[in-house]
Protein backbone atom coordinates (compact mmCIF):
# COMPACT_ATOMS: atom_id res chain seq x y z
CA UNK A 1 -36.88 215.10 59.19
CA UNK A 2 -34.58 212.04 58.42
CA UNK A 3 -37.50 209.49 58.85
CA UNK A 4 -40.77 208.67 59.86
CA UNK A 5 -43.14 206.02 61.65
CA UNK A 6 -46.90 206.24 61.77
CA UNK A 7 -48.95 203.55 63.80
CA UNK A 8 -52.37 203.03 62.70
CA UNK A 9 -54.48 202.20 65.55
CA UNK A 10 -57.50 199.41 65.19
CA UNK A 11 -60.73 200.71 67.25
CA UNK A 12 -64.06 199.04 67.36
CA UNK A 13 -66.80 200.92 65.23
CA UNK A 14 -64.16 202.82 62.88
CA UNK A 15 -64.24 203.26 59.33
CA UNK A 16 -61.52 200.76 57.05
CA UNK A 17 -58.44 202.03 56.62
CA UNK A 18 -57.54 199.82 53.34
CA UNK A 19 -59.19 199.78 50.60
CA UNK A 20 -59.82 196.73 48.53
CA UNK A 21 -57.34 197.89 46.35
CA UNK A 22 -55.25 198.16 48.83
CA UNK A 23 -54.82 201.31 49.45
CA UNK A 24 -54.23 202.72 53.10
CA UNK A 25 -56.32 205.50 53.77
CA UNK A 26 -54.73 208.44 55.82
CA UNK A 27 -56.47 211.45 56.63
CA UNK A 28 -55.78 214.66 55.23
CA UNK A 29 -54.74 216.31 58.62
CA UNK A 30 -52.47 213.23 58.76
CA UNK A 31 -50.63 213.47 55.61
CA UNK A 32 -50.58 217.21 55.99
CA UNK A 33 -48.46 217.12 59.67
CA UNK A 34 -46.04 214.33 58.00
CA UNK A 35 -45.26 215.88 54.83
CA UNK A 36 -46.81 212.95 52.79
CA UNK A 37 -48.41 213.43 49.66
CA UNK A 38 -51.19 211.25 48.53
CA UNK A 39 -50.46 208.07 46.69
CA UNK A 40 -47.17 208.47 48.42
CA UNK A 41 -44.93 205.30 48.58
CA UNK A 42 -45.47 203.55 51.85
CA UNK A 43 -43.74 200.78 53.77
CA UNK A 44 -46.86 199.04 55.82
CA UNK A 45 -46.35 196.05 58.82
CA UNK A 46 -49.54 194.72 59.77
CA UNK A 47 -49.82 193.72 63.48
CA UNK A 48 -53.12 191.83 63.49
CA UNK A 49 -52.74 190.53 67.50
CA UNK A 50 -52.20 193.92 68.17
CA UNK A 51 -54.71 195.53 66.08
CA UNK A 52 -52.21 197.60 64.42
CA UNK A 53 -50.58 198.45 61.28
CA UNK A 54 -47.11 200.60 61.37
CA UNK A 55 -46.52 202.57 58.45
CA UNK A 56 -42.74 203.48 57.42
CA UNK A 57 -42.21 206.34 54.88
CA UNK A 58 -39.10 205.55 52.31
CA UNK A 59 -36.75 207.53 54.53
CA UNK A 60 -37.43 205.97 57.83
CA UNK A 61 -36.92 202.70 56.12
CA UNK A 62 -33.83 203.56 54.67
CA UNK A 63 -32.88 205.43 58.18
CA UNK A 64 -33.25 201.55 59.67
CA UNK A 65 -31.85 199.74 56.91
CA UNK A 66 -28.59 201.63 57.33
CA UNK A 67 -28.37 201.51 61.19
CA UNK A 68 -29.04 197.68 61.09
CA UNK A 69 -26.39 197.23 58.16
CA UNK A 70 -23.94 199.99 60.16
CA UNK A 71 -24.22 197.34 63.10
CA UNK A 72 -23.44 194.58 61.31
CA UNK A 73 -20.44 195.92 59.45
CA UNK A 74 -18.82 197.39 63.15
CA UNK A 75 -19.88 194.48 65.11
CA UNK A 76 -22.69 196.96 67.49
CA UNK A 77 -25.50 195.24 69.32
């Protein structure tokens, strides 16, 4: 798998999902069906209008970062 997105999804009455240390909580079953280990390396947006947080692992980021710098260097849209 070249990359990966996970979107964290706010609903009333659940649990926090960061710690006060900051730490993002993903469940096991998560982790396990995207290959992440814990206290793996995470890129994290926070959405607060939307009530969302999307979480990037280190090769979907670098997956975007060299599409958007491909664009740039050949000009694409």
């Amino acid at each position: 798998m070249r990359g990966l997105v996970i979107v964290v999804i706010l609903r009333p009455g659940t649990t926090t999902a960061v710690t006060r240390q900051g730490h993002l909580r993903l469940p096991a079953a998560i982790r396990r069906a995207c290959h992440l280990a814990t206290g793996a390396r995470l890129l994290v947006a926070a959405y607060p209008d939307l009530g969302l947080l999307a979480v990037y692992t280190p090769a979907a980021f670098g997956a975007m970062l060299l599409a958007y710098h491909t664009a740039l260097h050949t000009g694409a849209d």
